[in-house]
C-alpha atoms as a PDB file:
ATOM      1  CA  UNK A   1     -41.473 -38.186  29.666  1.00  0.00           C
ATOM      2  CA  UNK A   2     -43.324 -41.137  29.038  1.00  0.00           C
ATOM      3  CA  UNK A   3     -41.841 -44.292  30.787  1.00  0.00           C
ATOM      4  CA  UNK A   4     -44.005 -46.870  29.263  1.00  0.00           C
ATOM      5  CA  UNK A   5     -41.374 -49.515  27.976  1.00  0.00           C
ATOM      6  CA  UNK A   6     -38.560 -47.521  29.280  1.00  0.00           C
ATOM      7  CA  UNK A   7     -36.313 -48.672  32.090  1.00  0.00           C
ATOM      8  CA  UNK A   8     -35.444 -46.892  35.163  1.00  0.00           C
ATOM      9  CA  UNK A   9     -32.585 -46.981  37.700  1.00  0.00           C
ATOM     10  CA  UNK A  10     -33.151 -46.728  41.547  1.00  0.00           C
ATOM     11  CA  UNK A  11     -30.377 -46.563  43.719  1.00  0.00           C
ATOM     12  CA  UNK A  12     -31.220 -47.222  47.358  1.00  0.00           C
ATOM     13  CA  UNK A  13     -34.197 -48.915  45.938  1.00  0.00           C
ATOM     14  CA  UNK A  14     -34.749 -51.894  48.343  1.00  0.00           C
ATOM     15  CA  UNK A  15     -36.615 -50.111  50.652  1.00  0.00           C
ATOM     16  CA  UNK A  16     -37.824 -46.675  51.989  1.00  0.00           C
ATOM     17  CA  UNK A  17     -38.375 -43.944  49.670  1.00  0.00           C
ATOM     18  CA  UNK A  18     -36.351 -45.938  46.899  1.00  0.00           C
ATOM     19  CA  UNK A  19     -38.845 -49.113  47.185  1.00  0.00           C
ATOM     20  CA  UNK A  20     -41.679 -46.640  46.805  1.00  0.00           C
ATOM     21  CA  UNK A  21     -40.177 -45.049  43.958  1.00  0.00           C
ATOM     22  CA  UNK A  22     -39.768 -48.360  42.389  1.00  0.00           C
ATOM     23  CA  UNK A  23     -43.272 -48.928  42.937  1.00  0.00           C
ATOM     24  CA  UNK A  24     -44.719 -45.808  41.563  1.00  0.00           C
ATOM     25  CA  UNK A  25     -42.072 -46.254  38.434  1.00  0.00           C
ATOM     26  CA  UNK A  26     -43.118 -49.597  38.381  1.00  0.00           C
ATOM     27  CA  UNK A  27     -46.891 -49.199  38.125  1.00  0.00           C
ATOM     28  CA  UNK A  28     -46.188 -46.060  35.171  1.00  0.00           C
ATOM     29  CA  UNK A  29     -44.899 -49.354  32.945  1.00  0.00           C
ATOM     30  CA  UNK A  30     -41.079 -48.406  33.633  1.00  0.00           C
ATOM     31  CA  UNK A  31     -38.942 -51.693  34.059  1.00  0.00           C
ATOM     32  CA  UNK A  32     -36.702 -51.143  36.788  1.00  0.00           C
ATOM     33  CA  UNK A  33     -33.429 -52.022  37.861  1.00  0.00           C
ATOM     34  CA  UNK A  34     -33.087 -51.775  41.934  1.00  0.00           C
ATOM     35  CA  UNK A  35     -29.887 -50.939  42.859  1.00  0.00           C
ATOM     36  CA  UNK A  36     -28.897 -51.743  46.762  1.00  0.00           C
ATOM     37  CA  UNK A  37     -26.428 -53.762  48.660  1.00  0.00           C
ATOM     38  CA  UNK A  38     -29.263 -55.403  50.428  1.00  0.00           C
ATOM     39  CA  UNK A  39     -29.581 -58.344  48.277  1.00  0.00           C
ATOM     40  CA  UNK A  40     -32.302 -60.017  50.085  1.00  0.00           C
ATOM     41  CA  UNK A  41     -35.142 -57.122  49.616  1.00  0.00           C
ATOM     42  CA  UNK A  42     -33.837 -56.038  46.237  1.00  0.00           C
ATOM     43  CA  UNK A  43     -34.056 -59.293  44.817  1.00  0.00           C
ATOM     44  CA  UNK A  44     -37.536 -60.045  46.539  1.00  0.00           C
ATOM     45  CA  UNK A  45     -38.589 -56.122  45.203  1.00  0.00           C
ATOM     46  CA  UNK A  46     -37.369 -56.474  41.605  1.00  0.00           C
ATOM     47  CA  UNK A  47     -38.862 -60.126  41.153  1.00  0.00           C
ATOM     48  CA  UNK A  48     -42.119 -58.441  42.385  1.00  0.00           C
ATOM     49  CA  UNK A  49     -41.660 -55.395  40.165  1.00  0.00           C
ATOM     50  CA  UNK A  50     -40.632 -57.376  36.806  1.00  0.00           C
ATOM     51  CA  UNK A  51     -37.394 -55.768  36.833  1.00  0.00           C
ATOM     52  CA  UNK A  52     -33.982 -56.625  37.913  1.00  0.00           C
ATOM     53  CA  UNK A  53     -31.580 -56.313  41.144  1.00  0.00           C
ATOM     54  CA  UNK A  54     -28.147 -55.057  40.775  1.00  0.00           C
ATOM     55  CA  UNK A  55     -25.621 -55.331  44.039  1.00  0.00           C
ATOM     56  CA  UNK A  56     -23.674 -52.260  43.831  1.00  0.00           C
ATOM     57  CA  UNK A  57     -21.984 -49.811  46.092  1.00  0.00           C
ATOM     58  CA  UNK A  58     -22.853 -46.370  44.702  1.00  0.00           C
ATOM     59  CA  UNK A  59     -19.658 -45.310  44.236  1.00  0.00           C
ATOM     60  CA  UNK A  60     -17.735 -48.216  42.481  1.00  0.00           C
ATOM     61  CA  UNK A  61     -17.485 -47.719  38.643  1.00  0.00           C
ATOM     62  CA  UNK A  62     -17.559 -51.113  37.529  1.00  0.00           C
ATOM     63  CA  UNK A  63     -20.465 -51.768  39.694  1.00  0.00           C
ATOM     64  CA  UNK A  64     -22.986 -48.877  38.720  1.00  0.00           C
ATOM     65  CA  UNK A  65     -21.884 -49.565  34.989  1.00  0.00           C
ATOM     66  CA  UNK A  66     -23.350 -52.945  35.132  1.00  0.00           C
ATOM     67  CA  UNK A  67     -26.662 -52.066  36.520  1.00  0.00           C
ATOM     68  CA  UNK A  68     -26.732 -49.567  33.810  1.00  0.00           C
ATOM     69  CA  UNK A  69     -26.253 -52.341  31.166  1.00  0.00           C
ATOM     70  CA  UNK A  70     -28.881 -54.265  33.355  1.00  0.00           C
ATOM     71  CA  UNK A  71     -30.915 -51.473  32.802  1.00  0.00           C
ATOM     72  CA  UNK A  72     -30.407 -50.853  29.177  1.00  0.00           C
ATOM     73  CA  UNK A  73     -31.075 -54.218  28.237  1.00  0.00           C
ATOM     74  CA  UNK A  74     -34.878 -53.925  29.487  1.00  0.00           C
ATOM     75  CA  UNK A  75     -35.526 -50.972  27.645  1.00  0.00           C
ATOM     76  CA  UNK A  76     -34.005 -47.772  26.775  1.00  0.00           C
ATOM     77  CA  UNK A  77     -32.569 -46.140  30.237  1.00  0.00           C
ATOM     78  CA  UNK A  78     -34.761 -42.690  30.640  1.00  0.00           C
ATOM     79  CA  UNK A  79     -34.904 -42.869  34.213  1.00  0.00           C
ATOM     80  CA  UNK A  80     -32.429 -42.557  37.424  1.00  0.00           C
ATOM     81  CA  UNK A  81     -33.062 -41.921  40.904  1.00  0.00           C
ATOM     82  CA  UNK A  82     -30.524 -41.589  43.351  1.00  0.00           C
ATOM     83  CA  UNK A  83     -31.783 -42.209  46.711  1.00  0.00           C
ATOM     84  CA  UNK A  84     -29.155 -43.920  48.154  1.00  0.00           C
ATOM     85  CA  UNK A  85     -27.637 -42.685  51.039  1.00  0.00           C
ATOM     86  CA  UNK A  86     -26.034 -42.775  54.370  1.00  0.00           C
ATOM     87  CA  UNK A  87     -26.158 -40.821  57.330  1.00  0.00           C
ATOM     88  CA  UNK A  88     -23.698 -40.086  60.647  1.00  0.00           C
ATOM     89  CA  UNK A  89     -23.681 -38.395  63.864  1.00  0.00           C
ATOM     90  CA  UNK A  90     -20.544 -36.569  65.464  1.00  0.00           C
ATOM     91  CA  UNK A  91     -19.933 -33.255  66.312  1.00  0.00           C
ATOM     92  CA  UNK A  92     -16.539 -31.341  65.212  1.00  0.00           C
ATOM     93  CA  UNK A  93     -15.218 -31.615  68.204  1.00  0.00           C
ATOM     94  CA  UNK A  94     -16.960 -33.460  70.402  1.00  0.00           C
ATOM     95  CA  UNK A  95     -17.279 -33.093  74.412  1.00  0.00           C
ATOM     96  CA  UNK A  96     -14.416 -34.194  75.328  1.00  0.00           C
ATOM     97  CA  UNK A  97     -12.367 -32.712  72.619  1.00  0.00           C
ATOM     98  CA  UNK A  98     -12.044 -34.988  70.036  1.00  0.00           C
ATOM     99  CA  UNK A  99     -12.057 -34.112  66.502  1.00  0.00           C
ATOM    100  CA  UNK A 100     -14.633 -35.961  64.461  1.00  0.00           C
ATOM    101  CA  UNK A 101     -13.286 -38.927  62.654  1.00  0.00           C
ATOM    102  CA  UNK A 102     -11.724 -37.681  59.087  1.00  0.00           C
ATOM    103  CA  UNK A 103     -12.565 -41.099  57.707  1.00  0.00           C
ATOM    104  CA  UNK A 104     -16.205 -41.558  58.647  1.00  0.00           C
ATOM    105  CA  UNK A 105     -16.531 -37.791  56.912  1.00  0.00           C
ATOM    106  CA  UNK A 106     -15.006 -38.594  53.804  1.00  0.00           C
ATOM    107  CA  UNK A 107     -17.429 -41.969  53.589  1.00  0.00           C
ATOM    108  CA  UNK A 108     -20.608 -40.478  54.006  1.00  0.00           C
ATOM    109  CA  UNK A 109     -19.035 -38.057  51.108  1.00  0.00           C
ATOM    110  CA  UNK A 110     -18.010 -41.047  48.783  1.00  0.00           C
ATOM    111  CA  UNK A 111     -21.350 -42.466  49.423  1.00  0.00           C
ATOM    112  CA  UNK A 112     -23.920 -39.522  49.558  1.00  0.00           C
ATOM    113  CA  UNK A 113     -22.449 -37.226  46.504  1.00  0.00           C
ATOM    114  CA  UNK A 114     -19.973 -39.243  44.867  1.00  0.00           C
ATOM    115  CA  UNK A 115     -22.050 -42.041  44.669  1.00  0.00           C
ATOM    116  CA  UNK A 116     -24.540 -39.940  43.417  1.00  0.00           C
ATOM    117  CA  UNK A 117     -22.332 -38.473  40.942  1.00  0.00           C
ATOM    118  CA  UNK A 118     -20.923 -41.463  39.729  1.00  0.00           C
ATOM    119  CA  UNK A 119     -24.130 -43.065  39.117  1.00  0.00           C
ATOM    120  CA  UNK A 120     -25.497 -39.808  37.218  1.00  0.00           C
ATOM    121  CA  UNK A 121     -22.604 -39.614  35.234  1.00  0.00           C
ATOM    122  CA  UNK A 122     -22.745 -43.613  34.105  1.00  0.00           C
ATOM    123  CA  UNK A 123     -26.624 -43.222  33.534  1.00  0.00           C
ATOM    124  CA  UNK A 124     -26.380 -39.832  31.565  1.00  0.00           C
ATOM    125  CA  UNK A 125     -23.707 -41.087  29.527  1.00  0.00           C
ATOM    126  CA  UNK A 126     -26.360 -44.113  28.623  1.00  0.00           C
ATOM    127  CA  UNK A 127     -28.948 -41.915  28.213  1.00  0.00           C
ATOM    128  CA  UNK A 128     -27.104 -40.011  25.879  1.00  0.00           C
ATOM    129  CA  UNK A 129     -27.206 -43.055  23.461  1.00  0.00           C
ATOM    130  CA  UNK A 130     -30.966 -43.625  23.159  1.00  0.00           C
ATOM    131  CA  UNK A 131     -32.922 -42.174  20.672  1.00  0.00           C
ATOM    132  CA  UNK A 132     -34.698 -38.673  21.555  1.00  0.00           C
ATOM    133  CA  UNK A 133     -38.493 -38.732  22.379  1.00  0.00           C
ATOM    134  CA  UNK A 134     -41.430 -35.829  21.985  1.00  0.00           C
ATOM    135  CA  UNK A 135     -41.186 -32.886  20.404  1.00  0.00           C
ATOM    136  CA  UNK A 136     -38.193 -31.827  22.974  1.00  0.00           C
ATOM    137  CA  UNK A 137     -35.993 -34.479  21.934  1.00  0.00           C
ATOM    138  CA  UNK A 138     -35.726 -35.924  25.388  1.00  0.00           C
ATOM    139  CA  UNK A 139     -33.156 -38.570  26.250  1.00  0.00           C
ATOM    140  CA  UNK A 140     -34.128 -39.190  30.111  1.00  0.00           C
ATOM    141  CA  UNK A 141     -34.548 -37.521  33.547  1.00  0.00           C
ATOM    142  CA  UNK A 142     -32.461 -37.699  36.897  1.00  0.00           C
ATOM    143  CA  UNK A 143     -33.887 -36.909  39.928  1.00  0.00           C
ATOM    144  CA  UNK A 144     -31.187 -36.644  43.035  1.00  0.00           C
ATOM    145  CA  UNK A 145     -31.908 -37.280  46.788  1.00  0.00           C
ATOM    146  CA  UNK A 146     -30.982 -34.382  49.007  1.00  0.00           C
ATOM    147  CA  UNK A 147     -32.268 -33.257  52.056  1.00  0.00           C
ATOM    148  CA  UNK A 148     -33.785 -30.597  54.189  1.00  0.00           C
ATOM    149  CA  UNK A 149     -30.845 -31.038  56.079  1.00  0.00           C
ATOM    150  CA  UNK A 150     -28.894 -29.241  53.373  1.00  0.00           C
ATOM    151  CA  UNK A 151     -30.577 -25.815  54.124  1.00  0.00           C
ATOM    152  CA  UNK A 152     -30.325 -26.065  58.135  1.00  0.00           C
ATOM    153  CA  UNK A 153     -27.781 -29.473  59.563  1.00  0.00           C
ATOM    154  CA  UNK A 154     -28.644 -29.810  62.792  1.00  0.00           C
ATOM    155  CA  UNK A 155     -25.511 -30.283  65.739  1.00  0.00           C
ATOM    156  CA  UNK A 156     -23.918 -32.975  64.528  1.00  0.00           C
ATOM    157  CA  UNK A 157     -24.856 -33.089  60.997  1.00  0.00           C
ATOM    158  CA  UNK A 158     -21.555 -31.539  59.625  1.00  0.00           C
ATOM    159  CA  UNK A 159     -20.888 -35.036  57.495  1.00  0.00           C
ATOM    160  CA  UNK A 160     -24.232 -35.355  56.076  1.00  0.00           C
ATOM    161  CA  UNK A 161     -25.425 -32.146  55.444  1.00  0.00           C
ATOM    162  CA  UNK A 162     -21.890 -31.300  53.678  1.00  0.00           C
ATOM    163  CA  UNK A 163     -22.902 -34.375  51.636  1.00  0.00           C
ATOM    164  CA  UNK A 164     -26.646 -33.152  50.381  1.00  0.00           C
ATOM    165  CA  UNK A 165     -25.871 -29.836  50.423  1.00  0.00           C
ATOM    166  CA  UNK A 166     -23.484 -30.529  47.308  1.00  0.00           C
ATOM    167  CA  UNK A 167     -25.927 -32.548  46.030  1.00  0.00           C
ATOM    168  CA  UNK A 168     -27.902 -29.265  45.817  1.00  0.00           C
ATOM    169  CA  UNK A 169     -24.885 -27.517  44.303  1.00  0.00           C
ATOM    170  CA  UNK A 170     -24.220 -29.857  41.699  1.00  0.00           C
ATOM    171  CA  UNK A 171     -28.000 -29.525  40.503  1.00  0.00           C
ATOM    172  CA  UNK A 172     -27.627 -26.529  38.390  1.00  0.00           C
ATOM    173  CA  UNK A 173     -24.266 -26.762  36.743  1.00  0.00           C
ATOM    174  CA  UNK A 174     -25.431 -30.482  35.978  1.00  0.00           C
ATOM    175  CA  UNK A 175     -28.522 -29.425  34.225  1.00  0.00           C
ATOM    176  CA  UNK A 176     -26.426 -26.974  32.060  1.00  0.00           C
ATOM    177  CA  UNK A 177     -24.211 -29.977  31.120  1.00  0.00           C
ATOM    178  CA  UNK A 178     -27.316 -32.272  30.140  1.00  0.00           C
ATOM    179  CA  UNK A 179     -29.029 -29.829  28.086  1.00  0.00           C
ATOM    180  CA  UNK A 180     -26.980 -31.010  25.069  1.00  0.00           C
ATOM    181  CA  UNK A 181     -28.004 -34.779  25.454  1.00  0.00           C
ATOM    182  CA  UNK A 182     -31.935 -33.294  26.358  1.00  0.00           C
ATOM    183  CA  UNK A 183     -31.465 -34.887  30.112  1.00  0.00           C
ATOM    184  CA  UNK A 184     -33.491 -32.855  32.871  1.00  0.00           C
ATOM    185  CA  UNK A 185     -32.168 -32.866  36.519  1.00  0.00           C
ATOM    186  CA  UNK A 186     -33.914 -32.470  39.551  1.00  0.00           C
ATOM    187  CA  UNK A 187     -33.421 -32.541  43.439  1.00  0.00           C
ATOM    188  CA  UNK A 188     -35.746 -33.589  46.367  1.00  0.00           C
ATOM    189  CA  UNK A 189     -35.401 -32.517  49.732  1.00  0.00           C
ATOM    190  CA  UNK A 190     -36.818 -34.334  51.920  1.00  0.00           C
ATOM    191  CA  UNK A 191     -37.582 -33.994  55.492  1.00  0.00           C
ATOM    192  CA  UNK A 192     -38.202 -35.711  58.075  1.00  0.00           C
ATOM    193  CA  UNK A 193     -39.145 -38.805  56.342  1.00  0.00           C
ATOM    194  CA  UNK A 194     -40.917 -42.483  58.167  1.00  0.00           C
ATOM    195  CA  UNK A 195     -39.252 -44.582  56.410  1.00  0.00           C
ATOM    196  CA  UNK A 196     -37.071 -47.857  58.643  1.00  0.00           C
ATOM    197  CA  UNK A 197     -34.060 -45.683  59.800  1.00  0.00           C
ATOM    198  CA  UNK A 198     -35.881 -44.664  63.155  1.00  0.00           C
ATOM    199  CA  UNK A 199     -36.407 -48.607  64.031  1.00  0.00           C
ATOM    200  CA  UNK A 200     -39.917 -49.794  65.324  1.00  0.00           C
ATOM    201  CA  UNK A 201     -41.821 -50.261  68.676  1.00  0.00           C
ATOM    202  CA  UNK A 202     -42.783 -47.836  71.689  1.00  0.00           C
ATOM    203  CA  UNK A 203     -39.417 -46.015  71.926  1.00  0.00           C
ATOM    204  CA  UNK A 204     -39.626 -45.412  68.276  1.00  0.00           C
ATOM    205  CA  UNK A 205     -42.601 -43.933  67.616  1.00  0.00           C
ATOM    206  CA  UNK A 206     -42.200 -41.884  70.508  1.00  0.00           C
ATOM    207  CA  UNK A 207     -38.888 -40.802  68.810  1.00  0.00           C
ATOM    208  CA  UNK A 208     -40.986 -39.912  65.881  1.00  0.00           C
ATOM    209  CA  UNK A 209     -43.772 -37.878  67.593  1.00  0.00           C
ATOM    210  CA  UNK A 210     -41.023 -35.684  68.927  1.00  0.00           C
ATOM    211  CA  UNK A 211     -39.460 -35.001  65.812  1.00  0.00           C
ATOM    212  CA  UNK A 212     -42.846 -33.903  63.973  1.00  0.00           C
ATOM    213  CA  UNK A 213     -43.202 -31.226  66.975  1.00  0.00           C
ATOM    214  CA  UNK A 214     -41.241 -28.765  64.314  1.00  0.00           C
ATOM    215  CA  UNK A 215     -43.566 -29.544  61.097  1.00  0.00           C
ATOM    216  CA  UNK A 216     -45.341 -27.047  60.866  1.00  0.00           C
ATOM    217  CA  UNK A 217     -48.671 -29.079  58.925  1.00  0.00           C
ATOM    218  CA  UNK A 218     -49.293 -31.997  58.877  1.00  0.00           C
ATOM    219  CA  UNK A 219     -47.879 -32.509  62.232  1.00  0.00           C
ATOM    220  CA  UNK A 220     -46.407 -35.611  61.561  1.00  0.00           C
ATOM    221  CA  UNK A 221     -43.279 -37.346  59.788  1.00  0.00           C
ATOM    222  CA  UNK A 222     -43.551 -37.778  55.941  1.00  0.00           C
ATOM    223  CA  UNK A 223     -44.294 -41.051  54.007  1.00  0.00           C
ATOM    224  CA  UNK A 224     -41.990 -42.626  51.314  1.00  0.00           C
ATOM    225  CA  UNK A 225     -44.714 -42.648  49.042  1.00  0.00           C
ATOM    226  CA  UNK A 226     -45.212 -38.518  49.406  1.00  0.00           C
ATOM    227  CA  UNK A 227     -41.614 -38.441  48.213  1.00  0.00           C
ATOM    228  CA  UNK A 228     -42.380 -41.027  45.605  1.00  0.00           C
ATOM    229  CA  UNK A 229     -45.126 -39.062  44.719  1.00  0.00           C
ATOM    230  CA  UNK A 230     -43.118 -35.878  43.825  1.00  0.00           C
ATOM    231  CA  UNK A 231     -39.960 -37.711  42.343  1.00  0.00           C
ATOM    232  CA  UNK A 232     -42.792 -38.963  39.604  1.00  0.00           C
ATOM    233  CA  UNK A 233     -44.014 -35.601  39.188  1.00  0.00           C
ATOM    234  CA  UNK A 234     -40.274 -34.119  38.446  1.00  0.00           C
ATOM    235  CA  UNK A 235     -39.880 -37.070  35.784  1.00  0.00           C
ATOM    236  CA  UNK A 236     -43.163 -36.439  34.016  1.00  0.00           C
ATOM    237  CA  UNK A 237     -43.919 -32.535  34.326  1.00  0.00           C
ATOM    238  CA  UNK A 238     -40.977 -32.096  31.052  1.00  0.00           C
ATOM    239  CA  UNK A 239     -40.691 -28.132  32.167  1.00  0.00           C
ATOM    240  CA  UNK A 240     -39.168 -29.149  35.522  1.00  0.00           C
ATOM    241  CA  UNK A 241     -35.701 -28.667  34.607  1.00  0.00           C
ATOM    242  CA  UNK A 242     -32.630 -27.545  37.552  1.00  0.00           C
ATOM    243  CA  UNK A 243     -34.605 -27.407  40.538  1.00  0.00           C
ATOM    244  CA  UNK A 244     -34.534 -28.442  44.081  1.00  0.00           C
ATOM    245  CA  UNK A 245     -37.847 -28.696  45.589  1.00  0.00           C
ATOM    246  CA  UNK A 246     -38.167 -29.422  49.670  1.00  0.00           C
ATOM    247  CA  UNK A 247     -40.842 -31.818  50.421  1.00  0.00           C
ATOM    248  CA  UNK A 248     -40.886 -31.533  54.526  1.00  0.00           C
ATOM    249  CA  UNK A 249     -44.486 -30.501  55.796  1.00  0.00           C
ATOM    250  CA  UNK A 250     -42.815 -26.735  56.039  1.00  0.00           C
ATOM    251  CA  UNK A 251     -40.162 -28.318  58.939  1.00  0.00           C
ATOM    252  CA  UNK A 252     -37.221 -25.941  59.640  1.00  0.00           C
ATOM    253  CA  UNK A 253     -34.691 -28.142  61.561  1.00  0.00           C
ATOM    254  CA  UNK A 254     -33.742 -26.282  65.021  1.00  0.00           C
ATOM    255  CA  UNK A 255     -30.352 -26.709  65.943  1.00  0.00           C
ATOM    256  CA  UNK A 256     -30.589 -29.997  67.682  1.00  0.00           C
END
């Protein structure tokens, strides 16, 4: 897929492993539209970048649609990423016998794979519209943000892990859809990734240290740009169709 003139959509893509997405997109000659509700960084990101910011929650029609138009008018739209995301913490019942919170659940759902969904759907539908490119007739590629936490949720995960874990689903029967319009999709996992969820000083990178006791090699968390790294290799390698590929140092999540 050659993104040369071609715009690209990054959800989540004011900082973390969306900002260096953006970057590697960026640098490729794709003209990218950052799509975050942090409108200080993704206006400071896309002014840096050459591209545009777009203040959208994930999972609002209206919203996505207009930083797909945002995208479309910089170039022809070949390119989403969804890497926004959310995360939560509560058991099923917790210890004193509450049952998690029904709402929080169904958030981190409308964020995590609805949002998702609704932005693949809007961008597809674009992408469908553009003329085809190569001798495969491609239209675009989408490349979704799950996690390793699909495969094994720790305690406490039940929220999130339902959330990427139909992420990972929806992979397949969404390539088979796309095929008509020549759209690939792809799915990262990632695992335990640095990126600024995990906060900074001491007590943080302490934090981290423990966690990368259960990669197996490296022995240490991930960096964005490793999973920036991949997500360009999914968009350019044009035989990398329906997959979902775990990028986690080998890290098998133990129960807690």
């Amino acid at each position: 897929m050659e993104l040369n003139g071609a715009s690209a959509i990054i959800t989540g893509g004011a900082s973390g492993i969306g900002e260096a997405t953006a970057r590697r997109l960026s640098a490729l000659g794709a003209r990218c539209v950052i799509v975050d509700l942090d409108e200080g960084k993704g206006k400071e990101l896309a002014t840096a970048l050459g591209g545009e910011f777009a203040k959208a929650d994930v999972a609002n029609a209206a919203e996505v649609q207009a930083a797909v138009d945002a995208a479309m008018a910089l170039g022809p739209l070949r390119v989403l990423v969804n890497s926004a995301g959310i995360g939560f913490i509560g058991r099923t019942v917790d210890r004193e016998g509450k049952p998690f919170d029904l709402d929080a659940f169904e958030r981190v759902l409308r964020v995590n794979l609805t949002g998702s969904f609704n932005c693949l759907r809007l961008a597809a539908a674009a992408m469908a519209t553009t003329d085809p490119i190569g001798p495969d007739g491609q239209r675009g590629v989408i490349v979704n943000m799950a996690s390793a936490a699909a495969f094994d949720g720790q305690t406490g995960q039940a929220a999130y892990s339902a959330s990427k874990g139909g992420i990972v689903g929806m992979t397949l029967p969404i390539a088979r859809d796309l095929r008509a319009i020549g759209v690939r999709v792809n799915t990262i996992a990632p695992g335990l990734i640095d990126t600024p969820i995990y906060g900074e000083g001491e007590g943080s990178e302490k934090f981290k240290a423990h966690l990368a006791q259960n990669v197996l090699f490296p022995k240490r968390l991930g960096y964005a740009e490793e999973i920036a790294s991949m997500v360009v290799e999914l968009i350019t390698n044009d035989y990398m169709n329906a997959e979902v590929v775990r990028v986690d140092g080998g890290v098998r999540l133990p129960p807690k």
